[in-house]
PDB file of N, CA and C in Angstrom:
ATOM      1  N   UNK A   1      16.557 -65.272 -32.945  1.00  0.00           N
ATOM      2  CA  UNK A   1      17.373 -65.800 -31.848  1.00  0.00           C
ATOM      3  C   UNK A   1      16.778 -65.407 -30.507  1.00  0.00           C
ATOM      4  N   UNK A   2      17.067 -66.251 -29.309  1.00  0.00           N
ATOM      5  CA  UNK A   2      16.566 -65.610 -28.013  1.00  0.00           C
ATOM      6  C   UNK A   2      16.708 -64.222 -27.423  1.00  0.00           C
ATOM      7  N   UNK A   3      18.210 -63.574 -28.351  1.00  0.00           N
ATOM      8  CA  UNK A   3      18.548 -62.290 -27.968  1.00  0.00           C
ATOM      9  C   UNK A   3      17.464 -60.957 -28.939  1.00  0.00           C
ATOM     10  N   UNK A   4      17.090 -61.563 -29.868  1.00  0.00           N
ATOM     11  CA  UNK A   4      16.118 -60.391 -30.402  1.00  0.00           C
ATOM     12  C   UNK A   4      14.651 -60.862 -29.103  1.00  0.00           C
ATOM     13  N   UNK A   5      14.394 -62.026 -28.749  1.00  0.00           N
ATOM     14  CA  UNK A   5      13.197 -61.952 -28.190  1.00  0.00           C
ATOM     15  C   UNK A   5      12.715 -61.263 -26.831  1.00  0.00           C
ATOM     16  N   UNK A   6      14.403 -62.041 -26.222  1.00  0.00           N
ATOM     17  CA  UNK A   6      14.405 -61.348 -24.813  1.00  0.00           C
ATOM     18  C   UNK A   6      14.549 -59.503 -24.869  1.00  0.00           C
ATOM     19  N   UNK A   7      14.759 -58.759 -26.114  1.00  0.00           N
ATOM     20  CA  UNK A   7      14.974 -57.331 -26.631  1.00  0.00           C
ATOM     21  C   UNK A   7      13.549 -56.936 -26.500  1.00  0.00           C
ATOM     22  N   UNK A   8      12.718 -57.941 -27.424  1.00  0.00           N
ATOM     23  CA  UNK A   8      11.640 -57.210 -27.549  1.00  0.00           C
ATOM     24  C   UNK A   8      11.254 -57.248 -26.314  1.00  0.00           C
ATOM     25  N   UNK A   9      10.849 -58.425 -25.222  1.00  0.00           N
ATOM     26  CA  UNK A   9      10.558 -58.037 -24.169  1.00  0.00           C
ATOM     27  C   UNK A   9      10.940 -57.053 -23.104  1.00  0.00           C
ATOM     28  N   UNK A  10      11.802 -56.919 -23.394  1.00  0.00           N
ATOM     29  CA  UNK A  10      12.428 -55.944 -22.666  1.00  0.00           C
ATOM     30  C   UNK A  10      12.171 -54.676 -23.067  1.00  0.00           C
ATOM     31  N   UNK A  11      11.953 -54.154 -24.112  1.00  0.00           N
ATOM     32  CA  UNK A  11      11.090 -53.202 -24.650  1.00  0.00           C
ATOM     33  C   UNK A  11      10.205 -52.795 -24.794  1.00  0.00           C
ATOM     34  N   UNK A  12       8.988 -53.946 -24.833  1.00  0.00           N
ATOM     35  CA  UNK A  12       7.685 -53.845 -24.112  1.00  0.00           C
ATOM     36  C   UNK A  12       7.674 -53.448 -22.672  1.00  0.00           C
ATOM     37  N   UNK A  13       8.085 -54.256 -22.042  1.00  0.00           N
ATOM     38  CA  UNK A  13       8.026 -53.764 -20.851  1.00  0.00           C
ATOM     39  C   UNK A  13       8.658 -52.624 -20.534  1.00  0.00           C
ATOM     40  N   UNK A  14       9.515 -51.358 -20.980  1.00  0.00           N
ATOM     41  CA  UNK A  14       9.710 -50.382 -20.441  1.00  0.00           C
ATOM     42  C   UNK A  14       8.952 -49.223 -21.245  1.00  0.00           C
ATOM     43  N   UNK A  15       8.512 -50.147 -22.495  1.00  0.00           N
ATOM     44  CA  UNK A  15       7.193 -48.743 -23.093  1.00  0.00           C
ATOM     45  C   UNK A  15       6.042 -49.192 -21.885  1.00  0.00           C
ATOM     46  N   UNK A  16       5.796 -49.905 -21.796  1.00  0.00           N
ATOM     47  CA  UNK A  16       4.720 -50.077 -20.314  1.00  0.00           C
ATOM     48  C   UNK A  16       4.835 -49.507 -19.102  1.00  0.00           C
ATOM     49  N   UNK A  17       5.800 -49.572 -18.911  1.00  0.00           N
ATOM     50  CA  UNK A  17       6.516 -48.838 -17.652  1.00  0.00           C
ATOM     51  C   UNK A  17       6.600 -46.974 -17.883  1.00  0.00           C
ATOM     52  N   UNK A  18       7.102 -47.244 -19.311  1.00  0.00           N
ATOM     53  CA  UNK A  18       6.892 -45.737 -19.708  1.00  0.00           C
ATOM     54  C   UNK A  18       5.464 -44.987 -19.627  1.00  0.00           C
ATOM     55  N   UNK A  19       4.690 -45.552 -20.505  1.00  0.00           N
ATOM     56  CA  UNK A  19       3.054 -45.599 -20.185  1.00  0.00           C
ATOM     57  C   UNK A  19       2.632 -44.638 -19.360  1.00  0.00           C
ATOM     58  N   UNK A  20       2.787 -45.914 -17.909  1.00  0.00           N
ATOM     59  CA  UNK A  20       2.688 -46.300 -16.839  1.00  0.00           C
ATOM     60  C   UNK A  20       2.958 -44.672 -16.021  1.00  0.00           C
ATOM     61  N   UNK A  21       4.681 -44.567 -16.393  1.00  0.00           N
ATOM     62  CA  UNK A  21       5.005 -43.232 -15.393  1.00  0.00           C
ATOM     63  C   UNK A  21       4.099 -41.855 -15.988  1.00  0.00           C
ATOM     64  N   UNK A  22       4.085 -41.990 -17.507  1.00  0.00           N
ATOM     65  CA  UNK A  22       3.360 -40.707 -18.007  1.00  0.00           C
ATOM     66  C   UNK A  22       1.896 -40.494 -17.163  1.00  0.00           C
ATOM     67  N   UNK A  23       1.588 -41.513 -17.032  1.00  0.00           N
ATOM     68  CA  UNK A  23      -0.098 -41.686 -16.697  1.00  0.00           C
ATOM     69  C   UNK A  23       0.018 -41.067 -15.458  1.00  0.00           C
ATOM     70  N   UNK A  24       0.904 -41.736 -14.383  1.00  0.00           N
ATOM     71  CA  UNK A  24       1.038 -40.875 -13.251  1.00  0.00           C
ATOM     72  C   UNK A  24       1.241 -39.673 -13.153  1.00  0.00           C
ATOM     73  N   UNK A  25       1.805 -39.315 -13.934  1.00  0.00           N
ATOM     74  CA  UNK A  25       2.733 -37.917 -13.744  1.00  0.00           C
ATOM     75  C   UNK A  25       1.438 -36.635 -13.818  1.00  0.00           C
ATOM     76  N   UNK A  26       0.808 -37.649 -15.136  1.00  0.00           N
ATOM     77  CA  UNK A  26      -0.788 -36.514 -15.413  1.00  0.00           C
ATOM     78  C   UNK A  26      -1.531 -36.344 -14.541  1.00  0.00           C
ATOM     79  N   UNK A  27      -2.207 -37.827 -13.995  1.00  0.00           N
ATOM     80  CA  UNK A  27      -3.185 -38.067 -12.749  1.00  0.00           C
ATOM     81  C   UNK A  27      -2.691 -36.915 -11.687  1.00  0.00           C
ATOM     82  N   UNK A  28      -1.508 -37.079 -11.165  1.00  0.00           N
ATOM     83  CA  UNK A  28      -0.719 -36.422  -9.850  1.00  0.00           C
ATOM     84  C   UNK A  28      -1.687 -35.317 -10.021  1.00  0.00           C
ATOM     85  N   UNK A  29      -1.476 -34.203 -10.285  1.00  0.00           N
ATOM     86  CA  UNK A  29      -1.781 -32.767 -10.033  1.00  0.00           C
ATOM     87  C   UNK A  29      -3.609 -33.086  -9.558  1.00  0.00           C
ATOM     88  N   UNK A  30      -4.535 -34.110 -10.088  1.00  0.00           N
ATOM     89  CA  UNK A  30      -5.866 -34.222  -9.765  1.00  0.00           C
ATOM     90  C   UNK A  30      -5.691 -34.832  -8.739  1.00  0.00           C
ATOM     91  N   UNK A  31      -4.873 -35.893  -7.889  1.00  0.00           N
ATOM     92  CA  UNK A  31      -4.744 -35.889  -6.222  1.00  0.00           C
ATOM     93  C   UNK A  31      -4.680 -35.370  -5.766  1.00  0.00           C
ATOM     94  N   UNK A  32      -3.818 -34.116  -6.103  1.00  0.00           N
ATOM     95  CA  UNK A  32      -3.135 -33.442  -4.687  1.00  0.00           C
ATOM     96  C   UNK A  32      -4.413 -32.543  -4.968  1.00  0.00           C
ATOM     97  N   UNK A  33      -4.889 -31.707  -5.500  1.00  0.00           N
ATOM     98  CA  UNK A  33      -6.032 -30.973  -5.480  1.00  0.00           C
ATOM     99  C   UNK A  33      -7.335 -31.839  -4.597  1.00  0.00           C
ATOM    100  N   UNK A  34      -7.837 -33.376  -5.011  1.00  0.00           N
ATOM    101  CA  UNK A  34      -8.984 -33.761  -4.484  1.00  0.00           C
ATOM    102  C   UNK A  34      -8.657 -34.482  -3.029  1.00  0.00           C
TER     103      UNK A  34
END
């Protein structure tokens, strides 16, 4: 149905988003140092 599809998208996109913030969170500490 459209409601499992629009789910999955919506789930992709916040494991991406999730990703996304982890990646930053790591990077951060090598900015503020360089």
């Amino acid at each position: 149905s459209s409601f499992l599809k629009y789910f999955k998208v919506l789930r992709t996109g916040f494991e991406l988003a999730y990703l996304k913030l982890h990646r930053d969170m790591l990077f951060l500490p090598y900015r503020l140092v360089s």
